[in-house]
PDB file of N, CA and C in Angstrom:
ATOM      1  N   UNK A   1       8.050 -21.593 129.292  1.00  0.00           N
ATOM      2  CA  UNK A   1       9.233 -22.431 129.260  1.00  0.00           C
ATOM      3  C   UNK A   1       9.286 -23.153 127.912  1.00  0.00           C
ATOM      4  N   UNK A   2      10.278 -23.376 127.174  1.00  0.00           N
ATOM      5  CA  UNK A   2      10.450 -23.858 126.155  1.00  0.00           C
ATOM      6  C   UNK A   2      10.685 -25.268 126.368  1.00  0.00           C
ATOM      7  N   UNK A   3      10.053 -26.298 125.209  1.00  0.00           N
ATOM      8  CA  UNK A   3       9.750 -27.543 125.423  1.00  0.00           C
ATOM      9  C   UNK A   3      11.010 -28.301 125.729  1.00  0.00           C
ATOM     10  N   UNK A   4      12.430 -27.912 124.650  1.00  0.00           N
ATOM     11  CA  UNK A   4      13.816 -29.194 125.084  1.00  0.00           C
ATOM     12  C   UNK A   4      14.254 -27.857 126.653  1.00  0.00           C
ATOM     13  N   UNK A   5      13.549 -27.346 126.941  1.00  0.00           N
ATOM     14  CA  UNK A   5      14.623 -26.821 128.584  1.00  0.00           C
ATOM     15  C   UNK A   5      13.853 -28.074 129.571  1.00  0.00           C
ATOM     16  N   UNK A   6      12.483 -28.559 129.192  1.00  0.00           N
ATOM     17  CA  UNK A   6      12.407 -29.559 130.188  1.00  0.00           C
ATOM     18  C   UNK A   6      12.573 -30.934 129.784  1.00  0.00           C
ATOM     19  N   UNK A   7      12.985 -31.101 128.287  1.00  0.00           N
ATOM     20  CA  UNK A   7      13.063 -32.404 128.558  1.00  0.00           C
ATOM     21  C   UNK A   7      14.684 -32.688 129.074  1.00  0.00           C
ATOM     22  N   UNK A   8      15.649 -32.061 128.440  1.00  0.00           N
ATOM     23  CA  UNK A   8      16.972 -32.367 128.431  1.00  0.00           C
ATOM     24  C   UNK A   8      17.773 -31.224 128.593  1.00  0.00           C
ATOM     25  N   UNK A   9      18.174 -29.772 128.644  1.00  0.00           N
ATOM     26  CA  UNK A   9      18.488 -28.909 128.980  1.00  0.00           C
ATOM     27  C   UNK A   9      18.046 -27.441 127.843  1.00  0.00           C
ATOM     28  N   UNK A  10      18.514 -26.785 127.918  1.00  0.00           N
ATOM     29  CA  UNK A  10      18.774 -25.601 127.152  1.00  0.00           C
ATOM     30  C   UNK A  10      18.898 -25.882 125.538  1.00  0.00           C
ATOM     31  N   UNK A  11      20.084 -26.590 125.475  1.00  0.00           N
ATOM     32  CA  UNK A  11      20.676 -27.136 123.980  1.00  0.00           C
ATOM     33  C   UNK A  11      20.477 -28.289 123.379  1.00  0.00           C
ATOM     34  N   UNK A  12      19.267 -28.767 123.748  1.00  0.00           N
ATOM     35  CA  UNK A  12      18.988 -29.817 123.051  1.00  0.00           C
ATOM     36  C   UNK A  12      18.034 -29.542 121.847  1.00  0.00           C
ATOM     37  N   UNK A  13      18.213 -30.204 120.970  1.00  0.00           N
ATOM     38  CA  UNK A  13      17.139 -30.042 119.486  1.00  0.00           C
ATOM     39  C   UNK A  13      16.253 -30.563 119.539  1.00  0.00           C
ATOM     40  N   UNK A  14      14.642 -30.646 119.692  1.00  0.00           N
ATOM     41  CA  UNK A  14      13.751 -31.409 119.507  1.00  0.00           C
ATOM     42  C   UNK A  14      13.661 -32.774 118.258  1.00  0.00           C
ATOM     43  N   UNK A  15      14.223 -31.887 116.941  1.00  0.00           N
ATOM     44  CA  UNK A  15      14.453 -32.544 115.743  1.00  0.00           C
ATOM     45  C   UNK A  15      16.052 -33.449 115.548  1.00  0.00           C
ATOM     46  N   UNK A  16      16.448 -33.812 117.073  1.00  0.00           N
ATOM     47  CA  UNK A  16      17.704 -34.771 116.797  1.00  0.00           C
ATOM     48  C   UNK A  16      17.437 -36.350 116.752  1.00  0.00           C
ATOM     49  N   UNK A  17      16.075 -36.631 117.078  1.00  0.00           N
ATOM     50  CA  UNK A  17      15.993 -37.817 117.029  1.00  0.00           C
ATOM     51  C   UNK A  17      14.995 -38.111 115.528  1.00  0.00           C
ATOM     52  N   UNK A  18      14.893 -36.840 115.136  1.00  0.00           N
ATOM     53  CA  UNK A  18      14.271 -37.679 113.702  1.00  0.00           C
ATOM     54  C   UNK A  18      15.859 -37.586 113.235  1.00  0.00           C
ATOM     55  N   UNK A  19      16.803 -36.440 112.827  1.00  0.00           N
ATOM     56  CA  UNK A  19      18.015 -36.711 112.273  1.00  0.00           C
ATOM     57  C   UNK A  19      18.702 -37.861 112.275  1.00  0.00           C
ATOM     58  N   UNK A  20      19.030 -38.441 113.474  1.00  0.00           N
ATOM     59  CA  UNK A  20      19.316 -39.921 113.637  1.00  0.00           C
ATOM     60  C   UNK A  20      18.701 -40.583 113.394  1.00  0.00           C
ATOM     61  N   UNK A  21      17.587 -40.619 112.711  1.00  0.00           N
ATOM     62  CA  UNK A  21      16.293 -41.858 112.426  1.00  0.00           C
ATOM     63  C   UNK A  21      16.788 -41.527 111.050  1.00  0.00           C
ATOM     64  N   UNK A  22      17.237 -40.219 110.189  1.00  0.00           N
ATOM     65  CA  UNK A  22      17.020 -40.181 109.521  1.00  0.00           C
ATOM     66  C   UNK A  22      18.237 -40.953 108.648  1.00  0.00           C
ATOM     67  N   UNK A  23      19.502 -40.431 109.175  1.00  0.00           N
ATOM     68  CA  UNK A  23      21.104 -40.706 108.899  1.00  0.00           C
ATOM     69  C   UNK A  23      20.797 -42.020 109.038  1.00  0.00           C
ATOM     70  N   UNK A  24      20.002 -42.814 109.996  1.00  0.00           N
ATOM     71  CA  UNK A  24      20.216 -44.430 110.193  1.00  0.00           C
ATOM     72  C   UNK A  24      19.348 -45.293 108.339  1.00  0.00           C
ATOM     73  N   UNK A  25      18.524 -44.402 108.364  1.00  0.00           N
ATOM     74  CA  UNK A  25      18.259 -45.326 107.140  1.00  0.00           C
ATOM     75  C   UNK A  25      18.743 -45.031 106.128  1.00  0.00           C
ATOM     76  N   UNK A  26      19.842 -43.832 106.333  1.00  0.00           N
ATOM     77  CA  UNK A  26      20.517 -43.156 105.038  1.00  0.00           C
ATOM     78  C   UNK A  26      21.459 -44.532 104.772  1.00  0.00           C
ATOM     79  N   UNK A  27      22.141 -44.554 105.608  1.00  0.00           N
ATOM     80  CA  UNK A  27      23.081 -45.573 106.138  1.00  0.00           C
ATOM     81  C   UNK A  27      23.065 -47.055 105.904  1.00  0.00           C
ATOM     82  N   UNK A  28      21.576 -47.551 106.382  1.00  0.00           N
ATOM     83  CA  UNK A  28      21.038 -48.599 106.344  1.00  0.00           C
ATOM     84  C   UNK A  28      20.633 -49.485 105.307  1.00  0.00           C
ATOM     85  N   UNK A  29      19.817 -48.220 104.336  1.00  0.00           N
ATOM     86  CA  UNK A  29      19.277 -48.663 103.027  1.00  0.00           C
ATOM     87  C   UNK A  29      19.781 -47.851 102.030  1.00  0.00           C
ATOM     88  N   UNK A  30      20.409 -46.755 101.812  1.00  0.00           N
ATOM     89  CA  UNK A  30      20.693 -46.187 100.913  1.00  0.00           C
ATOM     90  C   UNK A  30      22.193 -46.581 100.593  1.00  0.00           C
ATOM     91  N   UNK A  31      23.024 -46.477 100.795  1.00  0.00           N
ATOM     92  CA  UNK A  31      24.162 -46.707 100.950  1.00  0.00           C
ATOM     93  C   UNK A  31      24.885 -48.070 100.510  1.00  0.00           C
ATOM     94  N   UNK A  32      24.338 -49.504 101.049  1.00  0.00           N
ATOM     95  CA  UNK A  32      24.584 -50.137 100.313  1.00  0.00           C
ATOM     96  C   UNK A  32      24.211 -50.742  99.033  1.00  0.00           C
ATOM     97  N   UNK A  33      22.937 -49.846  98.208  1.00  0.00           N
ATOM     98  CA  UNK A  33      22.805 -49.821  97.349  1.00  0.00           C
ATOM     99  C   UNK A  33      23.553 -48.599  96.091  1.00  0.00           C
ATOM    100  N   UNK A  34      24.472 -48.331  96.812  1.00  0.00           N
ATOM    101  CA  UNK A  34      25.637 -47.259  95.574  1.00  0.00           C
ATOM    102  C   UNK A  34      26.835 -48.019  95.206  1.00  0.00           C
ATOM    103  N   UNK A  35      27.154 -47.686  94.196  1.00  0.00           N
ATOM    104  CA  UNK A  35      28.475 -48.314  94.081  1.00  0.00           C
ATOM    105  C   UNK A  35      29.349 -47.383  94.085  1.00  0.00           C
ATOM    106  N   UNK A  36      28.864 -45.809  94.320  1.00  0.00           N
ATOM    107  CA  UNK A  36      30.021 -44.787  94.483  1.00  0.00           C
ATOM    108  C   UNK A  36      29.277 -43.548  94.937  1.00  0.00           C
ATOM    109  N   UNK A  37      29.797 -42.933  95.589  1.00  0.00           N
ATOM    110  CA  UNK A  37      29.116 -41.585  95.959  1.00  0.00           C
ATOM    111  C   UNK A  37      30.754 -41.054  96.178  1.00  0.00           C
ATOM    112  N   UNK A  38      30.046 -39.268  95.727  1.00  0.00           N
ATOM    113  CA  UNK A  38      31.627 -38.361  95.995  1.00  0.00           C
ATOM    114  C   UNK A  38      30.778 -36.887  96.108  1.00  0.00           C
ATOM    115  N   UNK A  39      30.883 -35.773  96.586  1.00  0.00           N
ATOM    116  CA  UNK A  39      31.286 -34.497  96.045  1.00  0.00           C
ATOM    117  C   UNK A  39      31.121 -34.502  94.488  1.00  0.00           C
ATOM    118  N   UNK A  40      30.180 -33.054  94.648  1.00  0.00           N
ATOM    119  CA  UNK A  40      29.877 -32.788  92.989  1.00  0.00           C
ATOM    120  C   UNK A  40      30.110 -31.213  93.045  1.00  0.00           C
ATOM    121  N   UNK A  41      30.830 -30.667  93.772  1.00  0.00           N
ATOM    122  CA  UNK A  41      31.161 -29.295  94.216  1.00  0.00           C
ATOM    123  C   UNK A  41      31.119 -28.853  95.384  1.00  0.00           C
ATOM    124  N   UNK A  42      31.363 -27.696  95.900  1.00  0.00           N
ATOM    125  CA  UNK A  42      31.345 -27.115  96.881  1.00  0.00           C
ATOM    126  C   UNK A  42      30.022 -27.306  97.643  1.00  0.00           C
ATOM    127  N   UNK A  43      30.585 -27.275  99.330  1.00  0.00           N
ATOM    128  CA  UNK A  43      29.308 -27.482 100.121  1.00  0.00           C
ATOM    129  C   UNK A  43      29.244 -26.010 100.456  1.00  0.00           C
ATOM    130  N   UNK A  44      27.206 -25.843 100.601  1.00  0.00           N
ATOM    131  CA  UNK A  44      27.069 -24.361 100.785  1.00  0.00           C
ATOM    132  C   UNK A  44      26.563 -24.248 101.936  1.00  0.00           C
ATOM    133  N   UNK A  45      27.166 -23.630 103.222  1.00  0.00           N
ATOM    134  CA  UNK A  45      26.272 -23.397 104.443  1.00  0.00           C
ATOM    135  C   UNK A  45      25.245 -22.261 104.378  1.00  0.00           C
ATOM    136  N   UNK A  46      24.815 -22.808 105.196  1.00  0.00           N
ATOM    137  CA  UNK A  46      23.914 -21.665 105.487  1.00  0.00           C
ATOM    138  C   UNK A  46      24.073 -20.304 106.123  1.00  0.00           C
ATOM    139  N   UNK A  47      23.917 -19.230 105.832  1.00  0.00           N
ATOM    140  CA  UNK A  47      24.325 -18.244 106.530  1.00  0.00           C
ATOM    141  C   UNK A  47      23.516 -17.554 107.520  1.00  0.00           C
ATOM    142  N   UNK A  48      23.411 -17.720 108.680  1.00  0.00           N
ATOM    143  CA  UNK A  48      22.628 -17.317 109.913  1.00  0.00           C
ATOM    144  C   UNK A  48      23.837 -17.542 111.162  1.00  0.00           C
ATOM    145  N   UNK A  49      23.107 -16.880 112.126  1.00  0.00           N
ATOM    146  CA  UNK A  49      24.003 -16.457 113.564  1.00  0.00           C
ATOM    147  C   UNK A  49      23.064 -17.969 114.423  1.00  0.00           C
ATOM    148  N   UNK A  50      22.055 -18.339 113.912  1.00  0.00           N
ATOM    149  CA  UNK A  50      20.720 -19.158 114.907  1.00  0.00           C
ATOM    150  C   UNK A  50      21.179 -20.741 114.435  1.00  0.00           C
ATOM    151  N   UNK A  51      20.908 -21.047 113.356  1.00  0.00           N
ATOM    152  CA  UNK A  51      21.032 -22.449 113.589  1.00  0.00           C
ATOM    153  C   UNK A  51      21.570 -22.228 112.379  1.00  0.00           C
ATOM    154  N   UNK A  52      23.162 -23.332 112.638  1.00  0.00           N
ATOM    155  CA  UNK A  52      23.757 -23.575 111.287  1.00  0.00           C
ATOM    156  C   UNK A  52      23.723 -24.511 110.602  1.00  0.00           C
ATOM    157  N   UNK A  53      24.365 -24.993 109.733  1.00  0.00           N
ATOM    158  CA  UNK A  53      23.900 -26.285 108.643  1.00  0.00           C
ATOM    159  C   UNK A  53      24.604 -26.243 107.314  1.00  0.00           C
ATOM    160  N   UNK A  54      24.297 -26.937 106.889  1.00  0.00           N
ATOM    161  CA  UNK A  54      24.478 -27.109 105.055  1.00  0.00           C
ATOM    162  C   UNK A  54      22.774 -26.611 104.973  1.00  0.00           C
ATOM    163  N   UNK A  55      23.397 -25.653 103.582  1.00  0.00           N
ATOM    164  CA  UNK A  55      22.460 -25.155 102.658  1.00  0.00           C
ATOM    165  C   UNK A  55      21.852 -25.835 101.978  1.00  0.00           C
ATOM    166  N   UNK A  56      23.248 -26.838 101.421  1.00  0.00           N
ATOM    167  CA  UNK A  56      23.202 -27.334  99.921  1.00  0.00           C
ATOM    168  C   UNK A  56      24.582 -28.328  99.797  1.00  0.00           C
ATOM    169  N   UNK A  57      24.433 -29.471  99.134  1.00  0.00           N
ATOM    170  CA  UNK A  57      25.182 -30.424  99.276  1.00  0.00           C
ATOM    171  C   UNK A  57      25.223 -31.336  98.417  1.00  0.00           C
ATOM    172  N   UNK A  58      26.027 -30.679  97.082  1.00  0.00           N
ATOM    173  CA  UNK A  58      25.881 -31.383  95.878  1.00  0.00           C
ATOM    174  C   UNK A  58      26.620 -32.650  95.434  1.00  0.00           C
ATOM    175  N   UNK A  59      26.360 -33.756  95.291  1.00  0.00           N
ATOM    176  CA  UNK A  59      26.621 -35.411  95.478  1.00  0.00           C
ATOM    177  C   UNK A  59      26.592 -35.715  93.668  1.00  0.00           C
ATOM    178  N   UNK A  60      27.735 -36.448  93.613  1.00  0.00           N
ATOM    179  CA  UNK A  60      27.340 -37.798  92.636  1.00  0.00           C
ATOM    180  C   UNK A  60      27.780 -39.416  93.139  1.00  0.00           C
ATOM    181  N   UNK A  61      26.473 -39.820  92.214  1.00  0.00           N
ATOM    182  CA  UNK A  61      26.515 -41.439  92.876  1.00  0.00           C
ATOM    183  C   UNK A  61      26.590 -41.875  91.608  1.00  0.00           C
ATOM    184  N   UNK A  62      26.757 -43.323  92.109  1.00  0.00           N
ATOM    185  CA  UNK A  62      26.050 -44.156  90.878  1.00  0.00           C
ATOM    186  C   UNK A  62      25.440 -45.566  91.369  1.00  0.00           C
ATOM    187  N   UNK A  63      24.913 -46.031  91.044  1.00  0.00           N
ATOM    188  CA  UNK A  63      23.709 -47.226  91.577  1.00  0.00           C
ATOM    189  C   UNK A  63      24.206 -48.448  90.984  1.00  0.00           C
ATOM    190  N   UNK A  64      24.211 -49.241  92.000  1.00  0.00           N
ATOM    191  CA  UNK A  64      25.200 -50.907  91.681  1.00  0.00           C
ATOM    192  C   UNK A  64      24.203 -51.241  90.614  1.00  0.00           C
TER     193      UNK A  64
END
């Protein structure tokens, strides 16, 4: 049996609660230290049928 069929069903990610741990300090601490973030080109997914995503996700900032 695979480990998320018993904690939470079929479709759950093991790695969703670091993601949200992770987005929270993106959020938390990173963020209000920019004074700009945008797109620096095209976003690249990933190409698979299994788990999808960004590849690649090219950013410009600049730091207050």
């Amino acid at each position: 049996m695979f480990l998320g069929q018993a904690l939470l069903g079929v479709h759950f990610c093991l790695g969703a609660a670091l993601a949200r741990m992770e987005m929270n300090s993106l959020s938390s601490e990173l963020l209000p230290r920019l004074d700009s973030i945008e797109l620096a080109g095209q976003p690249d997914l990933a190409a698979t049928t299994f788990v999808g995503g960004l590849k690649h996700l090219p950013i410009r900032y600049s730091i207050k």
